[in-house]
PDB file of N, CA and C in Angstrom:
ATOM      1  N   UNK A   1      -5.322  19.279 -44.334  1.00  0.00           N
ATOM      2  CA  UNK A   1      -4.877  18.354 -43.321  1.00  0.00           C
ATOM      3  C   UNK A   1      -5.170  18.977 -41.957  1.00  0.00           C
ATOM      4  N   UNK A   2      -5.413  17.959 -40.933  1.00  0.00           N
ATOM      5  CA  UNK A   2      -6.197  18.870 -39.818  1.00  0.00           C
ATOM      6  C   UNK A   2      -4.560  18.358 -38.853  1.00  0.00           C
ATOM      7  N   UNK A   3      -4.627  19.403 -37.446  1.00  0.00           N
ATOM      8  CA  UNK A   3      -3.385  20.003 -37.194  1.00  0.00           C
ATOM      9  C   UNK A   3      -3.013  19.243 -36.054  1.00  0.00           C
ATOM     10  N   UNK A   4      -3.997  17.427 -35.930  1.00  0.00           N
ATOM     11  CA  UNK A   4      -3.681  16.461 -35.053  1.00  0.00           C
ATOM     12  C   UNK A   4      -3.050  15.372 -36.731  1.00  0.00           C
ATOM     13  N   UNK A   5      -3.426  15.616 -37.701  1.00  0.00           N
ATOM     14  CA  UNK A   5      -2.896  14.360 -38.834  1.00  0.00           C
ATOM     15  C   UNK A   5      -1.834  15.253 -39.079  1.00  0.00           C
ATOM     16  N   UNK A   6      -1.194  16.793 -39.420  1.00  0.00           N
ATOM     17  CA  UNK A   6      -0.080  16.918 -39.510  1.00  0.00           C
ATOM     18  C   UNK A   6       1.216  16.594 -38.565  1.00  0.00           C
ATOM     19  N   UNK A   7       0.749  16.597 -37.151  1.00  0.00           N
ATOM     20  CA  UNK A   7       1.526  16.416 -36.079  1.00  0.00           C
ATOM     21  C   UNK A   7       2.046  15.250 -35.940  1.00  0.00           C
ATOM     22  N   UNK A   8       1.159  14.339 -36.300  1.00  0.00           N
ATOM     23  CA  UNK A   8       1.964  12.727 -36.683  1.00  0.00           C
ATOM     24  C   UNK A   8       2.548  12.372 -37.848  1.00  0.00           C
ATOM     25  N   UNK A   9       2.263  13.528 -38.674  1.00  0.00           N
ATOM     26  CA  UNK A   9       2.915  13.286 -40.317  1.00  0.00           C
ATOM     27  C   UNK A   9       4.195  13.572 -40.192  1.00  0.00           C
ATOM     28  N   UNK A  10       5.221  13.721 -39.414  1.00  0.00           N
ATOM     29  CA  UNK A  10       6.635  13.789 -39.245  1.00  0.00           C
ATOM     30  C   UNK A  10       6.988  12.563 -38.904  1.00  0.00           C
ATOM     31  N   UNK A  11       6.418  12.051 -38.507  1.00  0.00           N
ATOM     32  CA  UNK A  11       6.916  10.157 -38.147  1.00  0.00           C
ATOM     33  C   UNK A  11       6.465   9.028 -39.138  1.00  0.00           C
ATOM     34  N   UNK A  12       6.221   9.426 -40.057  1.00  0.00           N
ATOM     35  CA  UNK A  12       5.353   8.644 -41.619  1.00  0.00           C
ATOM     36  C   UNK A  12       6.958   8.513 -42.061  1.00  0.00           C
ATOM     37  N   UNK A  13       6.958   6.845 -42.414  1.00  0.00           N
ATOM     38  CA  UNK A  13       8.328   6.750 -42.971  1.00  0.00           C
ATOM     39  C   UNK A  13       8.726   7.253 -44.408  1.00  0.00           C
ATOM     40  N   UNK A  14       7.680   7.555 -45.353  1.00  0.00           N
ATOM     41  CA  UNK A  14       8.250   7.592 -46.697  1.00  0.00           C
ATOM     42  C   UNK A  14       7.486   8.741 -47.273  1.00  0.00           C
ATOM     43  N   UNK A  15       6.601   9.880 -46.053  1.00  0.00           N
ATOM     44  CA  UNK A  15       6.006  11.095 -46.740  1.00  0.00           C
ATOM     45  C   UNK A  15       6.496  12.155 -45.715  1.00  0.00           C
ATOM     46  N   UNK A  16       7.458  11.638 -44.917  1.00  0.00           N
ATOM     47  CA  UNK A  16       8.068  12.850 -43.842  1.00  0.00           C
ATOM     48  C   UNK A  16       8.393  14.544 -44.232  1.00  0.00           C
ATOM     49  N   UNK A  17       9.067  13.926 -45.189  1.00  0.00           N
ATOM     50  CA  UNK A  17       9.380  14.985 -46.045  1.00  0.00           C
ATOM     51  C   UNK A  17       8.635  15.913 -47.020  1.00  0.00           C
ATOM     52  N   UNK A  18       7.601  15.903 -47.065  1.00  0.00           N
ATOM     53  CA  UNK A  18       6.321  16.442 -48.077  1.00  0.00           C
ATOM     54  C   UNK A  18       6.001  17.565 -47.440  1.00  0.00           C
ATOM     55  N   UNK A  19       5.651  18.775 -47.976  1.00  0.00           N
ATOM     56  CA  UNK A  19       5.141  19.589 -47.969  1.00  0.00           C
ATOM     57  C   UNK A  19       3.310  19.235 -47.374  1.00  0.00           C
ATOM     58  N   UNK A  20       3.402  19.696 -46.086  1.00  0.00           N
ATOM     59  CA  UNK A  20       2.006  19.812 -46.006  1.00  0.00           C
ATOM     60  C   UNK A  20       1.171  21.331 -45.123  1.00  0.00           C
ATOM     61  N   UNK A  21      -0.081  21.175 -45.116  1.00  0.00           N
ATOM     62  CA  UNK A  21      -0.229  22.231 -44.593  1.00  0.00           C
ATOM     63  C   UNK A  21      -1.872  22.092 -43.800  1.00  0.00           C
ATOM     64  N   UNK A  22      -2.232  23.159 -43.615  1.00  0.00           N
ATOM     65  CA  UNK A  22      -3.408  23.541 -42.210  1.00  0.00           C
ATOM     66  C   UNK A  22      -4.295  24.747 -43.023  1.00  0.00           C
ATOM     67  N   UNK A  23      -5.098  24.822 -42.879  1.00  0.00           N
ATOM     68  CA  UNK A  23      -5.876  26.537 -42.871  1.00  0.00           C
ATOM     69  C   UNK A  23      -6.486  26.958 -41.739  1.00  0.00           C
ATOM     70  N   UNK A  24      -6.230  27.883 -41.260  1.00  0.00           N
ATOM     71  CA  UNK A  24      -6.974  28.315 -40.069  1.00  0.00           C
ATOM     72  C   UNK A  24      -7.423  30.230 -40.115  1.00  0.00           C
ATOM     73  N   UNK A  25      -8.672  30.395 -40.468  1.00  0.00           N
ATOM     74  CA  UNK A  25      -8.683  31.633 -41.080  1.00  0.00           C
ATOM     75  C   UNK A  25      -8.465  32.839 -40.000  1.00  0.00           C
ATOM     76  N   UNK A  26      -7.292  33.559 -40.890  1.00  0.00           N
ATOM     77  CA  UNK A  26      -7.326  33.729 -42.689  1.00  0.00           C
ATOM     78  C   UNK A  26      -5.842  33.261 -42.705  1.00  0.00           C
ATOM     79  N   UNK A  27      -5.753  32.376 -42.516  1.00  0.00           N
ATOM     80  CA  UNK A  27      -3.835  32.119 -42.595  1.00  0.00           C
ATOM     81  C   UNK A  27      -3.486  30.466 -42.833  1.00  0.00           C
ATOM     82  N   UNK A  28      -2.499  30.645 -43.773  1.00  0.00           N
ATOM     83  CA  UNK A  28      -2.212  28.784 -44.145  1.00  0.00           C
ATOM     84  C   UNK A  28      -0.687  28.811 -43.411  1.00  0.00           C
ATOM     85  N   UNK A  29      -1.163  27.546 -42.503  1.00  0.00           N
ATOM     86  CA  UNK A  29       0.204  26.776 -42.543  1.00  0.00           C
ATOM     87  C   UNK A  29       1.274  26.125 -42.867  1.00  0.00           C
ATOM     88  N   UNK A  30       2.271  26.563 -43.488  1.00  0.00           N
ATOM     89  CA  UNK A  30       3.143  25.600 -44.457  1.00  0.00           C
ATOM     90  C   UNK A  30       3.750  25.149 -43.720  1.00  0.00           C
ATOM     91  N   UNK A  31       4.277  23.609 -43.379  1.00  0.00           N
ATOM     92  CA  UNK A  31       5.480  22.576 -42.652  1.00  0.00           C
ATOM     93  C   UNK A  31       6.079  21.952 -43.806  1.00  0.00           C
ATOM     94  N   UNK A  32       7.170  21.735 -43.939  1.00  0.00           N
ATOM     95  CA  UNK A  32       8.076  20.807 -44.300  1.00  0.00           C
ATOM     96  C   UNK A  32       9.695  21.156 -44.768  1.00  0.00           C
ATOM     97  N   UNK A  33      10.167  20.426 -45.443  1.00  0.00           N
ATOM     98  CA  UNK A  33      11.349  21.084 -45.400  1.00  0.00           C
ATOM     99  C   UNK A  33      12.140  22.542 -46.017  1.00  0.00           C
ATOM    100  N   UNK A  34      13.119  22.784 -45.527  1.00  0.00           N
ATOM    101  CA  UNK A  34      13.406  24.447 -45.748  1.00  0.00           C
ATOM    102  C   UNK A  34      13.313  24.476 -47.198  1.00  0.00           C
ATOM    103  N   UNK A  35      13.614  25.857 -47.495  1.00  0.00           N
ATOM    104  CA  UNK A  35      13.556  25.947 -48.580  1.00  0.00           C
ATOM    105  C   UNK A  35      12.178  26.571 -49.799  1.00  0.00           C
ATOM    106  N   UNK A  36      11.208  26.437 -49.069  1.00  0.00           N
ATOM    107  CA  UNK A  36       9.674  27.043 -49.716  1.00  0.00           C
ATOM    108  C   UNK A  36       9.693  28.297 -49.624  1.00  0.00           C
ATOM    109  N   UNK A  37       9.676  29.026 -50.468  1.00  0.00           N
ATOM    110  CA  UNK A  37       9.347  31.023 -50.878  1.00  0.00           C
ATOM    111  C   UNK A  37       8.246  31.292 -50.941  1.00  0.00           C
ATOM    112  N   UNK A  38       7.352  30.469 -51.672  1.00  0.00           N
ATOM    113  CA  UNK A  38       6.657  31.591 -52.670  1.00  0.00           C
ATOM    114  C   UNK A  38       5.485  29.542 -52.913  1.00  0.00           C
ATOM    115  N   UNK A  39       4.172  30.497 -52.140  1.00  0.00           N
ATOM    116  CA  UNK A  39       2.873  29.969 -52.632  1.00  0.00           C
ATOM    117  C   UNK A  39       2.266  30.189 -53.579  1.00  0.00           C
ATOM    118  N   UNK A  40       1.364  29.492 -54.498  1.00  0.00           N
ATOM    119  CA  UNK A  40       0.234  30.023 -55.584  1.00  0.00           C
ATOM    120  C   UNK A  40      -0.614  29.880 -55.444  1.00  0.00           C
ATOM    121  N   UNK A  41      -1.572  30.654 -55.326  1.00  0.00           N
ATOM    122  CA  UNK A  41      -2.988  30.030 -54.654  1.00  0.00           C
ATOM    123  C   UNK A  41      -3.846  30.223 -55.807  1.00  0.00           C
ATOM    124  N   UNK A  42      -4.820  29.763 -56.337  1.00  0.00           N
ATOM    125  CA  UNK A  42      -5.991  29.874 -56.948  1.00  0.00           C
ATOM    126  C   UNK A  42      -7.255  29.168 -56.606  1.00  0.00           C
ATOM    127  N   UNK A  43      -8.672  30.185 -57.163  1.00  0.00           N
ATOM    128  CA  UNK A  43     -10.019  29.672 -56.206  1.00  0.00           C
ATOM    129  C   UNK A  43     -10.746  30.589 -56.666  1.00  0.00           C
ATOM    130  N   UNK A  44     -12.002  30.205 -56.295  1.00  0.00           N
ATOM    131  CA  UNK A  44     -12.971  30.746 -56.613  1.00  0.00           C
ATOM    132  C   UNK A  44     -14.131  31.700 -56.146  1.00  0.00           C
ATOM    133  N   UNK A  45     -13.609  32.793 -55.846  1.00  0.00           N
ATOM    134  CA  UNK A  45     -14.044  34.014 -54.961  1.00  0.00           C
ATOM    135  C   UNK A  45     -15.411  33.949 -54.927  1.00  0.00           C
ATOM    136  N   UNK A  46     -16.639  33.985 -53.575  1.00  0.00           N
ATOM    137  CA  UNK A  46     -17.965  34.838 -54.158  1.00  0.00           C
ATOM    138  C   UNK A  46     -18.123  35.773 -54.162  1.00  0.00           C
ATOM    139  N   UNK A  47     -17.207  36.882 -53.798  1.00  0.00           N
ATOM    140  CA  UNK A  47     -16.913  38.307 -54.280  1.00  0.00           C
ATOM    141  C   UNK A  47     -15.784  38.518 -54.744  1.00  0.00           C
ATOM    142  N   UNK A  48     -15.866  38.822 -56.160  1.00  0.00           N
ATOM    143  CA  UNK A  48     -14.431  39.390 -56.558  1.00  0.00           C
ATOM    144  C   UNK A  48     -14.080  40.710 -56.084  1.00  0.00           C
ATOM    145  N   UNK A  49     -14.905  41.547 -55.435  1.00  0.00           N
ATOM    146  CA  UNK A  49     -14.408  42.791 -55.335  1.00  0.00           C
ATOM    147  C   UNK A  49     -13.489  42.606 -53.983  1.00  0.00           C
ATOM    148  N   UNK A  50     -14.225  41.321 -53.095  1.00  0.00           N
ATOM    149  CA  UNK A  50     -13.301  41.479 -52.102  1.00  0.00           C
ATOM    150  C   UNK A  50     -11.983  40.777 -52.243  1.00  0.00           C
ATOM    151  N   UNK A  51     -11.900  39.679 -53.193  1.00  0.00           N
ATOM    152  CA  UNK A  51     -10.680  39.334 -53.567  1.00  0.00           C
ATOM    153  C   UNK A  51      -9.619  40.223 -53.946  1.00  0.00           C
ATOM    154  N   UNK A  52     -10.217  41.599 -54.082  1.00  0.00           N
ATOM    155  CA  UNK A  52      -9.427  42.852 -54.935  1.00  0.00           C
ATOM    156  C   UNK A  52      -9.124  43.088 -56.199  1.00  0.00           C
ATOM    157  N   UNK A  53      -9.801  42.128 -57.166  1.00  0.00           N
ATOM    158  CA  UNK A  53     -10.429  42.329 -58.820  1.00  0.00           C
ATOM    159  C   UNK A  53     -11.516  43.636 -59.387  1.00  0.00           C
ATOM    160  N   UNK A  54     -10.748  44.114 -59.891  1.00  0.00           N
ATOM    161  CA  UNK A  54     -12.000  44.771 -60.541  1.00  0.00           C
ATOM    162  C   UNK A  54     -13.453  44.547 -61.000  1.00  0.00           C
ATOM    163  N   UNK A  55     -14.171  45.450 -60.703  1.00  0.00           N
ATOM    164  CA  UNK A  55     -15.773  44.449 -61.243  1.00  0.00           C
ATOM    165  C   UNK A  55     -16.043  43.944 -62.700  1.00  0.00           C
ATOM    166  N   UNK A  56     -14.876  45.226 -63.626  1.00  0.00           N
ATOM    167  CA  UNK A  56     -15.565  45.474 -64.505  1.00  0.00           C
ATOM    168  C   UNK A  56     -14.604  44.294 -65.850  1.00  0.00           C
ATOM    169  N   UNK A  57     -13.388  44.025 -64.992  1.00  0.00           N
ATOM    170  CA  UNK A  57     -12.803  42.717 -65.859  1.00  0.00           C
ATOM    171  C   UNK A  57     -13.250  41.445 -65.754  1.00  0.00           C
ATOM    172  N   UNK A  58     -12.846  40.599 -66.975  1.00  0.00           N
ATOM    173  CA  UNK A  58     -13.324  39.024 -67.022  1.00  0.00           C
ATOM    174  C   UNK A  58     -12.561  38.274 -65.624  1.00  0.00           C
ATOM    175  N   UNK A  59     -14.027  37.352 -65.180  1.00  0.00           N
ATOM    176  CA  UNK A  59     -13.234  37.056 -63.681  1.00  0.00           C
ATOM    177  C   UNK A  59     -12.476  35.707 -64.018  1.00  0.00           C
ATOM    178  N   UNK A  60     -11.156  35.571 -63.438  1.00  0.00           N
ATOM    179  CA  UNK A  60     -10.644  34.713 -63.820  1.00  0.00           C
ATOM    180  C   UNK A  60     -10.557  33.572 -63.306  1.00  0.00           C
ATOM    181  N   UNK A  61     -10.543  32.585 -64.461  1.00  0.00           N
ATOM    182  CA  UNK A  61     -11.535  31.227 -63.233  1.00  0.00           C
ATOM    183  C   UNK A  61     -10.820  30.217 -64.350  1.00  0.00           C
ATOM    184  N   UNK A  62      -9.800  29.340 -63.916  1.00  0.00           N
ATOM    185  CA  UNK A  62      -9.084  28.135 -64.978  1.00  0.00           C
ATOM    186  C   UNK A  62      -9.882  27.206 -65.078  1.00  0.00           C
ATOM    187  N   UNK A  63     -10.088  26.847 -66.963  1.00  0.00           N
ATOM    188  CA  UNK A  63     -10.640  25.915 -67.274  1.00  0.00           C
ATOM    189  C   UNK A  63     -10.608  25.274 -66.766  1.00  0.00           C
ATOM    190  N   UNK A  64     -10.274  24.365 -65.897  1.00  0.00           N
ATOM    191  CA  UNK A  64     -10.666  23.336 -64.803  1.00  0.00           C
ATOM    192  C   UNK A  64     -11.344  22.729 -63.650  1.00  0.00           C
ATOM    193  N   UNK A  65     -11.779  23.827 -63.804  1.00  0.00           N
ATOM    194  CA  UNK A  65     -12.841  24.448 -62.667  1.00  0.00           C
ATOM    195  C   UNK A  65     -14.008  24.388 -63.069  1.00  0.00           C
ATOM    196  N   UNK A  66     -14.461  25.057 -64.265  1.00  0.00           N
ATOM    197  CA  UNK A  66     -15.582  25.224 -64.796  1.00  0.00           C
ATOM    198  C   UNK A  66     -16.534  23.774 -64.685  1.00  0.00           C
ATOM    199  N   UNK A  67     -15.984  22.660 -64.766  1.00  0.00           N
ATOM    200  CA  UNK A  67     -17.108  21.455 -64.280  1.00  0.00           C
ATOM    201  C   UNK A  67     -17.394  21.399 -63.357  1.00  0.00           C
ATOM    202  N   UNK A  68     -16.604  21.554 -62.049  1.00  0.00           N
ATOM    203  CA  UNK A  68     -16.908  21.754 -60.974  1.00  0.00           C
ATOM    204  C   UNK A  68     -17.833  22.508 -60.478  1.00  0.00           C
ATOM    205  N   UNK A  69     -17.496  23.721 -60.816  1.00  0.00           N
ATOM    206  CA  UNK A  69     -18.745  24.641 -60.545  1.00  0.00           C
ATOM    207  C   UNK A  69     -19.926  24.512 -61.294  1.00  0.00           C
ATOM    208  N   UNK A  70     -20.010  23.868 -62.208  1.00  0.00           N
ATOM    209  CA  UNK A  70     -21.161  23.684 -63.179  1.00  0.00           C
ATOM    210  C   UNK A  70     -22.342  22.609 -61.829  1.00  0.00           C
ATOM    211  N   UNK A  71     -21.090  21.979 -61.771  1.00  0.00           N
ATOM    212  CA  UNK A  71     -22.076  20.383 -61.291  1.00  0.00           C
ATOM    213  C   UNK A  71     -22.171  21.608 -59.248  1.00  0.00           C
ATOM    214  N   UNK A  72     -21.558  21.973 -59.095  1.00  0.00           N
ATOM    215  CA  UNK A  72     -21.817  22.445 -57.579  1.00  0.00           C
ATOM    216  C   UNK A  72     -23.220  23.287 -58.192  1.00  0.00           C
ATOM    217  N   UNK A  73     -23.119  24.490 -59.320  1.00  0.00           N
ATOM    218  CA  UNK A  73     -24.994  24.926 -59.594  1.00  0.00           C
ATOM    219  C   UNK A  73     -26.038  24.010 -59.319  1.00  0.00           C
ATOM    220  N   UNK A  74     -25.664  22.963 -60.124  1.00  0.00           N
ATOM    221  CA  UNK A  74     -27.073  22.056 -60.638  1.00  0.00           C
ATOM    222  C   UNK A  74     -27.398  21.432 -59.314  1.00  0.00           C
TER     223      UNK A  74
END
């Protein structure tokens, strides 16, 4: 969400309340109501070493993904 559509997303009558957010590198913006700890992020590194994975383990990538990236190769 870009950080002129979040700024009006507080006056949306029936998604006010939603969790939304921004990226602006290297840092995400979380808005909405109190209460949020703890993000999960998952993605698809083009360096795992800089992600901080070892080279020499299986890189981990959720079945769900795998079409995606199939069809982004071809």
């Amino acid at each position: 969400m870009s950080e002129q559509r979040r700024f009006f997303h507080r006056y949306v009558k029936y998604t006010k309340n939603e969790y939304t957010y921004h990226y602006e590198k290297p840092w995400i913006y979380i808005y909405g109501p109190d209460g949020l700890r703890y993000i999960r992020l998952t993605g698809v590194f083009e360096n795992p070493i800089d992600a901080g994975l070892d080279p020499d383990d299986v890189y981990p990538m959720p079945i769900n993904m795998i079409p995606t990236l199939k069809q982004l190769i071809f």
